[in-house]
Protein backbone atom coordinates (compact mmCIF):
# COMPACT_ATOMS: atom_id res chain seq x y z
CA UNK A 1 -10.69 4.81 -15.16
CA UNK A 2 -9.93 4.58 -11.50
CA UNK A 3 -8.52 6.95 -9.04
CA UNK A 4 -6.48 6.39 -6.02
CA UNK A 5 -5.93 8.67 -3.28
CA UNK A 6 -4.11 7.77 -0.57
CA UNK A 7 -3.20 9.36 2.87
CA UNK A 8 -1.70 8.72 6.02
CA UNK A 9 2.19 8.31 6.06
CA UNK A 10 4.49 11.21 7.98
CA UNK A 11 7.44 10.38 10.55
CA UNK A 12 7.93 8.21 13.65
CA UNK A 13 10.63 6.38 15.53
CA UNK A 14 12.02 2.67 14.99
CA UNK A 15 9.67 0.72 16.96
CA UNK A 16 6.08 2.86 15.95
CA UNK A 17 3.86 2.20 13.88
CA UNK A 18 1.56 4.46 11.04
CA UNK A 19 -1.62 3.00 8.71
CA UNK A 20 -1.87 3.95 5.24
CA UNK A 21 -5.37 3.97 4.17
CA UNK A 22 -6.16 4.05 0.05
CA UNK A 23 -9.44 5.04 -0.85
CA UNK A 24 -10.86 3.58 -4.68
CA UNK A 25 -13.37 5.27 -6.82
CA UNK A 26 -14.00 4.97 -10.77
CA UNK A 27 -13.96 1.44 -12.84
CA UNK A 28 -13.76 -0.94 -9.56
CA UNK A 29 -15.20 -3.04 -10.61
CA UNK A 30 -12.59 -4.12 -13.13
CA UNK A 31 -10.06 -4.61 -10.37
CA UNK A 32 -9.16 -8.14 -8.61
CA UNK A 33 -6.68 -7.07 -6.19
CA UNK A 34 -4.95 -3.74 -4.61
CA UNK A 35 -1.43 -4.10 -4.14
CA UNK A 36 1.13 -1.66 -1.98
CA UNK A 37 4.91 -0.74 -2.74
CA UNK A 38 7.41 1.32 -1.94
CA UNK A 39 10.51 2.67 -3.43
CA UNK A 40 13.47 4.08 -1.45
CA UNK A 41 16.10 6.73 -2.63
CA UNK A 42 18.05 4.75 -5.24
CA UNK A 43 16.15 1.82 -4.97
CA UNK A 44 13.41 0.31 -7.39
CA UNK A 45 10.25 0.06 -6.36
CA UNK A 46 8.94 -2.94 -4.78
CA UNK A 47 5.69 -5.08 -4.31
CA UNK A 48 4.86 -4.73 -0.30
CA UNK A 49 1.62 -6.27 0.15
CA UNK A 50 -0.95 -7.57 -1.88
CA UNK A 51 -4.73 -8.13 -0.95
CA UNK A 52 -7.38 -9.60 -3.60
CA UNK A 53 -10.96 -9.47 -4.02
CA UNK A 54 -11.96 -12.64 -2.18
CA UNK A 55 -9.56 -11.57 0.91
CA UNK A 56 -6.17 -13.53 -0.12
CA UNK A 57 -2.50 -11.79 1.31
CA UNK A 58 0.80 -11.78 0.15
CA UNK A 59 3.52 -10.13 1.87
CA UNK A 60 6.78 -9.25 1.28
CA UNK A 61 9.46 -11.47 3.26
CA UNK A 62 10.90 -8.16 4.49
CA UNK A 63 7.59 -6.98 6.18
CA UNK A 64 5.76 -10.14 7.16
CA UNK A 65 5.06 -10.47 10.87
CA UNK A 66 4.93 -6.68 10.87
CA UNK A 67 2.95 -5.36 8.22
CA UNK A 68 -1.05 -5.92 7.52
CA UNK A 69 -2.90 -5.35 4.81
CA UNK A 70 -6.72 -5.28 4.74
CA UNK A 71 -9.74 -4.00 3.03
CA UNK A 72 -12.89 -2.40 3.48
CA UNK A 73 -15.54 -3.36 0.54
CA UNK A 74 -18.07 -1.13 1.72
CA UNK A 75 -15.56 2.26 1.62
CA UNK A 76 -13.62 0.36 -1.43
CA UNK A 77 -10.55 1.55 0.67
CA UNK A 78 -7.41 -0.65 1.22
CA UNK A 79 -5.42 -0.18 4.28
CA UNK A 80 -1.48 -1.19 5.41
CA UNK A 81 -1.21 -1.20 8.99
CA UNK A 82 2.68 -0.91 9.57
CA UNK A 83 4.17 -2.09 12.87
CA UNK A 84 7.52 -2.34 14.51
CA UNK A 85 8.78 0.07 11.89
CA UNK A 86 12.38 -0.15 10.89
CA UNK A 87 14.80 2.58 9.28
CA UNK A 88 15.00 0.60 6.49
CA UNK A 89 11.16 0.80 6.24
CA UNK A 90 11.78 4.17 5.02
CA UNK A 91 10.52 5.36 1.80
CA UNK A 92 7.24 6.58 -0.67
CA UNK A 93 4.54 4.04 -0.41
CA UNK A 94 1.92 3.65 -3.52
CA UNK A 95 -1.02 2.23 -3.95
CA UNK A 96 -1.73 0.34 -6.66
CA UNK A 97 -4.33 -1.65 -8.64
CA UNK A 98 -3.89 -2.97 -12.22
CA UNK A 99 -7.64 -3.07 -14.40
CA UNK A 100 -8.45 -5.37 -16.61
CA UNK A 101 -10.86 -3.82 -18.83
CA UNK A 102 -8.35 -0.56 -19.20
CA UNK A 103 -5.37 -3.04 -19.21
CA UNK A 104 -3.21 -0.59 -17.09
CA UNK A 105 -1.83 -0.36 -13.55
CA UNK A 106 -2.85 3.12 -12.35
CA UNK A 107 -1.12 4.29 -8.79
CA UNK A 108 -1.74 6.41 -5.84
CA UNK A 109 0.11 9.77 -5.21
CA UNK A 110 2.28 8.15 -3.08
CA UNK A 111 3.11 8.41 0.90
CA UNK A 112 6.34 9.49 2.68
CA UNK A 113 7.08 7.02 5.33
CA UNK A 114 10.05 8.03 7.44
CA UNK A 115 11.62 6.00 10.43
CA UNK A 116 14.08 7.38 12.23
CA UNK A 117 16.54 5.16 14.69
């Protein structure tokens, strides 16, 4: 199995900026990437970032130019460094990892982000 535990996350104006850091432990092996999303009131949840094993990114269109993802190996923790936050950045952010010798997704206990204008 693997566990997720995330922190970070809490409240700041349009314009700030907060890191959410996601620390791995269990089965990591079995994982080839470590993804974040977020879901908003009423909204489904969506794919933010994406960061695999050999360092690859994918961003969402909404966040690119604003939002990094990154990794540290040695602390097998994922980070999303979020800049020039938006209202409409607001929402729970989850890690997430999917393993292939489980085949499941399991998820962080997710992060309020709040941006207020």
């Amino acid at each position: 199995q693997v566990q997720l535990v995330e922190s970070g996350g809490g409240l700041v104006q349009a314009g700030g900026s907060l890191r959410l850091s996601c620390a791995a432990s269990g089965s990591i092996f079995s994982i080839s990437a470590m993804d974040w999303y977020r879901q908003a009131p009423g909204k489904q949840r969506e794919l933010v970032a994406r960061i695999t094993n050999s360092g690859n990114t994918n961003y969402a269109d909404s966040v690119k130019g604003r939002f990094t993802i990154s990794r540290d190996s040695a602390k097998n923790t994922v980070y999303l460094q979020m800049d020039s936050l938006k209202p409409e950045d607001t929402a729970v952010y989850y890690c997430n990892v999917y393993s292939w010798r489980d085949g499941r997704d399991y998820w962080g206990q997710g992060s309020q982000v709040t941006v207020s204008s």
